[in-house]
Protein backbone atom coordinates (compact mmCIF):
# COMPACT_ATOMS: atom_id res chain seq x y z
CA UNK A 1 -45.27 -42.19 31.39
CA UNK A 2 -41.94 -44.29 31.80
CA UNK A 3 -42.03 -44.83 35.95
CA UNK A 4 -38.06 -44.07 35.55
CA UNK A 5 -38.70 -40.90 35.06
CA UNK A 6 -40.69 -40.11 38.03
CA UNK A 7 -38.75 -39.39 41.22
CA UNK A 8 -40.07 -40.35 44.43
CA UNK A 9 -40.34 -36.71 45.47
CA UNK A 10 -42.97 -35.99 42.46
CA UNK A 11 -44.70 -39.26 42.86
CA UNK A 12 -44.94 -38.19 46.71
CA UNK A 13 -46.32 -34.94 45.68
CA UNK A 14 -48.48 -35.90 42.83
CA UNK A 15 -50.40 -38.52 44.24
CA UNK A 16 -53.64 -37.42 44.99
CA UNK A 17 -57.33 -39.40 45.45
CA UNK A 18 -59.07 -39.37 41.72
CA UNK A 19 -62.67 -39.80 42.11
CA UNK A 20 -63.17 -40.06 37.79
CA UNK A 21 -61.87 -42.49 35.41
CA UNK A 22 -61.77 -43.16 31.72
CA UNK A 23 -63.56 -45.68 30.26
CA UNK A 24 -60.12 -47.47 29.31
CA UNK A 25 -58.28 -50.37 30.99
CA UNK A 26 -54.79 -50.31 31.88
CA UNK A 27 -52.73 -53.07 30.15
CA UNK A 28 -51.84 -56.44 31.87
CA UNK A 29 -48.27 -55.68 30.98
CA UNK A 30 -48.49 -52.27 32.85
CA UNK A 31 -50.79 -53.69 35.80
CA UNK A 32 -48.04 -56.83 36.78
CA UNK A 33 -45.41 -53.73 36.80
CA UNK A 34 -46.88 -51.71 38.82
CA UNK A 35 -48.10 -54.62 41.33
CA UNK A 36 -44.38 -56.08 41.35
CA UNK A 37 -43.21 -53.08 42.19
CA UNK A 38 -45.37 -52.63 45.05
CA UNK A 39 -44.26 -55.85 45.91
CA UNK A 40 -40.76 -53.60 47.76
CA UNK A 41 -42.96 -52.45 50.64
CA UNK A 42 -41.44 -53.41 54.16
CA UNK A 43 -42.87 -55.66 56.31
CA UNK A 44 -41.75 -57.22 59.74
CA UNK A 45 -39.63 -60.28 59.63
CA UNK A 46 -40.42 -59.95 55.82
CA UNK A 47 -43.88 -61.64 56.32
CA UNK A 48 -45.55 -59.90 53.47
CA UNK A 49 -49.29 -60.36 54.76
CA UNK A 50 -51.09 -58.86 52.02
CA UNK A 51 -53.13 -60.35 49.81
CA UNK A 52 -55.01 -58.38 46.43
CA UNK A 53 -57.27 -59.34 44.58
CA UNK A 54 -57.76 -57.13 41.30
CA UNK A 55 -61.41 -57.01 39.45
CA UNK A 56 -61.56 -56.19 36.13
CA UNK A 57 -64.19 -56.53 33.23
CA UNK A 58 -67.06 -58.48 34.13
CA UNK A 59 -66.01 -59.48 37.89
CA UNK A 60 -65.43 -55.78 38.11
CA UNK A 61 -69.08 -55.14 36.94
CA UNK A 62 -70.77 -57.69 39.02
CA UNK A 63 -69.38 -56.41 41.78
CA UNK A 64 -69.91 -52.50 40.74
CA UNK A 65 -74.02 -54.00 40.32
CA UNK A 66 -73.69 -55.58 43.43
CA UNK A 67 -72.29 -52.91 45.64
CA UNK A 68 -74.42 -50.38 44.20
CA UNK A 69 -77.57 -52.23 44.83
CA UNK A 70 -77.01 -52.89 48.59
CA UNK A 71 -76.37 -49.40 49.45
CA UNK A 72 -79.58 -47.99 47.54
CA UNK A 73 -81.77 -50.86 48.82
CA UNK A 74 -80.17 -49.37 52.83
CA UNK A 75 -78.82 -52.83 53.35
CA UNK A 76 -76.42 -52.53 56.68
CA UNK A 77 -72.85 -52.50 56.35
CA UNK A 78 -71.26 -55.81 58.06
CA UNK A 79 -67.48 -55.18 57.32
CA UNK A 80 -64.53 -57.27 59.09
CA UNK A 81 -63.42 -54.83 61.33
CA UNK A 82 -65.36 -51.92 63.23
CA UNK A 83 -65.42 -48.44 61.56
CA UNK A 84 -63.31 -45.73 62.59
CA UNK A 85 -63.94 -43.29 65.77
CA UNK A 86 -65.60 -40.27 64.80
CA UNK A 87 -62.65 -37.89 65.00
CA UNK A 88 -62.86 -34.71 66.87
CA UNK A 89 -61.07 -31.53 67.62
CA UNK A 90 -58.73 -30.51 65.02
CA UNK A 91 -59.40 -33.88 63.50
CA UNK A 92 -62.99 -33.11 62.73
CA UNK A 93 -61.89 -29.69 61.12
CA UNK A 94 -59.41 -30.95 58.39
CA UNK A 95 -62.22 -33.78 57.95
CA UNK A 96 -64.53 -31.17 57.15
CA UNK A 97 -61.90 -29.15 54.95
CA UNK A 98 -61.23 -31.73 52.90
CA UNK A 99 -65.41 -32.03 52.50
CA UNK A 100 -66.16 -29.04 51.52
CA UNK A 101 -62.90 -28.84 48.92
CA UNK A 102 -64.81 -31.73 47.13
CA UNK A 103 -68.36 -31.21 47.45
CA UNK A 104 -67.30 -27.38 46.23
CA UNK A 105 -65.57 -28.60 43.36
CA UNK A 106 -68.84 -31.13 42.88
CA UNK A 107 -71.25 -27.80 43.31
CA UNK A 108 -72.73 -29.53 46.39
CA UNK A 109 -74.16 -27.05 48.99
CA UNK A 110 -73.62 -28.30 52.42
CA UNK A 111 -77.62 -28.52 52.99
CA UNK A 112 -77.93 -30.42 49.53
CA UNK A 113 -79.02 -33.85 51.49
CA UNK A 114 -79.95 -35.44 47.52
CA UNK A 115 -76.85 -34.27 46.26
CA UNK A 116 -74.64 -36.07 49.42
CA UNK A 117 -76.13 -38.80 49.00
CA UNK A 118 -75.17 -39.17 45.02
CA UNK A 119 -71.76 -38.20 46.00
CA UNK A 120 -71.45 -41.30 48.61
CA UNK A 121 -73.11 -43.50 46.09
CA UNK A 122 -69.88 -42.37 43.41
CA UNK A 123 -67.55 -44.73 45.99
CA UNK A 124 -69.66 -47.86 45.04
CA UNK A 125 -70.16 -46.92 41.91
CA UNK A 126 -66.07 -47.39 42.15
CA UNK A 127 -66.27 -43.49 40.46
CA UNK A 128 -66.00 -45.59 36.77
CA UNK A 129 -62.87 -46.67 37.69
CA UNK A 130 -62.21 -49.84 35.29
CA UNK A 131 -60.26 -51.69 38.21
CA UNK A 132 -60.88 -52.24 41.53
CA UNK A 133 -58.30 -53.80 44.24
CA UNK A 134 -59.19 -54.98 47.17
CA UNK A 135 -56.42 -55.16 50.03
CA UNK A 136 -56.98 -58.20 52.59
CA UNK A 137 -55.01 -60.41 55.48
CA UNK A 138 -55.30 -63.43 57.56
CA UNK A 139 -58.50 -62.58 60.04
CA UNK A 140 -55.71 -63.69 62.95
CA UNK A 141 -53.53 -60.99 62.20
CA UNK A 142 -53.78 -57.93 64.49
CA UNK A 143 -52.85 -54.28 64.59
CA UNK A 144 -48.95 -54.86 64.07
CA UNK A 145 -49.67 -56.70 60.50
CA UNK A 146 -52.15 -54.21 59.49
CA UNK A 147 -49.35 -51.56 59.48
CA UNK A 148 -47.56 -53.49 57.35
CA UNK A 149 -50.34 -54.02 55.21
CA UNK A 150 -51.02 -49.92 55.60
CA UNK A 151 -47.23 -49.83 54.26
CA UNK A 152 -47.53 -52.15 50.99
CA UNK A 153 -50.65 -49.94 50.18
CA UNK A 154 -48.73 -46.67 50.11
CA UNK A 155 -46.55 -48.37 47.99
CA UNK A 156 -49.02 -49.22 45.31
CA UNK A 157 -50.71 -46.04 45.41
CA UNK A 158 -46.88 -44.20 44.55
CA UNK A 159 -46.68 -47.17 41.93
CA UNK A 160 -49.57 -46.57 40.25
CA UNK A 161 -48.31 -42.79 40.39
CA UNK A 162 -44.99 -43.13 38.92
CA UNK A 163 -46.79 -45.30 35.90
CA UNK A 164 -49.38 -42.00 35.31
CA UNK A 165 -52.39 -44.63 37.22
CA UNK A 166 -54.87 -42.24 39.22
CA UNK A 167 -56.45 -44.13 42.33
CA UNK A 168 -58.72 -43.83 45.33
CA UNK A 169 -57.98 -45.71 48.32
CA UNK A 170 -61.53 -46.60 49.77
CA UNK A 171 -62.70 -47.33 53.15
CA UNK A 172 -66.12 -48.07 51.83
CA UNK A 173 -65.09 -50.88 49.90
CA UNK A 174 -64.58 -53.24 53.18
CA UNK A 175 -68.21 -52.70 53.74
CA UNK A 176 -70.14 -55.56 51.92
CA UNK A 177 -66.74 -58.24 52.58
CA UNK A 178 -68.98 -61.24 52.03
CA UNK A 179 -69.74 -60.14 48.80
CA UNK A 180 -66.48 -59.53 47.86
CA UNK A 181 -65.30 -63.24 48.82
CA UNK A 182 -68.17 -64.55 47.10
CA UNK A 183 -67.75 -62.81 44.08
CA UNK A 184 -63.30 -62.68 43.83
CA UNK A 185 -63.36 -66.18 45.26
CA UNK A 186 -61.33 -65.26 48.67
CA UNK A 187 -61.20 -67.76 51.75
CA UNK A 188 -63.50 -66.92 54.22
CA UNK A 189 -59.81 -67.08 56.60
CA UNK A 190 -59.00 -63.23 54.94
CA UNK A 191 -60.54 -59.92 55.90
CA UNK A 192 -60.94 -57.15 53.68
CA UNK A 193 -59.11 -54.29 54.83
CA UNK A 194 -59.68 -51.68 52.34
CA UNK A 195 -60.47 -51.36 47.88
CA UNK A 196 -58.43 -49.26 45.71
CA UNK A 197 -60.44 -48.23 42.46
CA UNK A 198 -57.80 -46.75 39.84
CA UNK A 199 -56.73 -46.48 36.30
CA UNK A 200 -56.97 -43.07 34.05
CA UNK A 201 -57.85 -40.16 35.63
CA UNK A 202 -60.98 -38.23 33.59
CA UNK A 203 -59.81 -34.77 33.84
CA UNK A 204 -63.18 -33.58 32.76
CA UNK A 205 -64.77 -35.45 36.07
CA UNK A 206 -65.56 -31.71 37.80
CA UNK A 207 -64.42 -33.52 41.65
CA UNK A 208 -61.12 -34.42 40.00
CA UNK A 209 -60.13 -30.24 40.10
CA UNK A 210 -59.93 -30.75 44.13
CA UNK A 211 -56.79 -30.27 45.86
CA UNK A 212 -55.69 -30.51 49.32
CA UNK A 213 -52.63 -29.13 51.11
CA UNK A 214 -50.85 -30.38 54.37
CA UNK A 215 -50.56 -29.10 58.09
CA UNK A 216 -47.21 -27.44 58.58
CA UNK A 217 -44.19 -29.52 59.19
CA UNK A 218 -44.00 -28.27 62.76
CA UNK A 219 -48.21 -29.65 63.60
CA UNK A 220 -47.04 -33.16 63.36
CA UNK A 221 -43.11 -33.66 63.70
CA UNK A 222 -40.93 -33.07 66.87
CA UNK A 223 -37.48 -32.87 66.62
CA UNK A 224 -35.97 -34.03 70.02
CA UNK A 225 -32.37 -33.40 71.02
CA UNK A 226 -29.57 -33.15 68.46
CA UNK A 227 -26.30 -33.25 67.54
């Protein structure tokens, strides 16, 4: 797909989590496009605090055998900053909407405890995805830089969209961070924020079919005043 061709509106509107991949990598040609082009994403006083690290091949596998092998051995999860608050209230419901969308698509009952847990696995298993990226910043920075951080990885993920790249933006991948510095050689001085697994989507992956829509405009925007 030429990214020219894409409009922002359809990139907005395509881009979607893909939990599949094929077994094929994308070029080095088409990966330093899409990464310059996330390069654009705003950032205050133009600081650009990200930092990515991209695992391919056999760093990619290393760390897909490493990852893997902590979470089925139960080994705790030590990442650089605390999880998220369990969300509640209307929260909690779209949390569990978007849940049962993909475990329905999966053919995952909700009391299926074996299944669940082969569904979690999937995220470490980086869902075949033939790249990972892992998103990280100076430990010193605080909540103001991770925003802008937040903003450069929007950016990528409506890259990779406008070059036909399918991606997952994963929590889960800040969980083993020592690992991840060991492994992509990163200073100890950056935390990992988040991973991104990507590259092409495998339509035939049955968790791929889900689809999710959006609250109404009117649930989350307030116009104030006027002309």
């Amino acid at each position: 797909m030429n990214a020219d061709s894409l409009s922002l509106y359809h990139a907005m509107t395509e881009r979607r989590s893909v939990r599949g991949f094929l077994d094929k990598p994308v070029s080095q040609s088409e990966l330093e496009a899409i990464f310059s082009l996330a390069q654009h994403a705003p950032s205050n006083c133009n600081i650009q605090p990200w930092q990515v690290w991209v695992a391919s091949g056999e760093t990619r596998n290393a760390l897909r055998e490493r990852l893997v092998d902590k979470v089925s051995r139960g080994v705790p999860f030590a990442p650089d900053y605390e999880s998220l608050p369990r969300f509640q209230g209307i929260y909690r419901d779209r949390q569990v909407d978007c849940a049962m969308a993909l475990y329905g698509n999966m053919g995952i009952a909700r009391e299926d405890r074996e299944g669940r847990r082969r569904a979690e696995l999937r995220n470490f298993e980086l869902f075949d995805a033939p790249h990972v990226a892992f998103i990280g910043m100076e430990r010193d920075f605080g909540v103001t830089v991770a925003l802008d951080v937040g903003m450069y990885v929007q950016s990528l993920l409506l890259a990779m969209t406008a070059h036909g790249v399918g991606a997952c933006a994963q929590g889960s991948m800040r969980y083993y961070p020592d690992d991840v510095r060991e492994l992509l050689g990163i200073p100890d001085s950056t935390a990992i924020v988040l991973g991104i697994s990507f590259g092409y989507e495998n339509a035939e992956v049955a968790a791929n079919r889900t689809r999710v829509g959006r609250v109404p405009l009117g649930d989350s925007v307030r116009f104030c005043g006027g002309a």
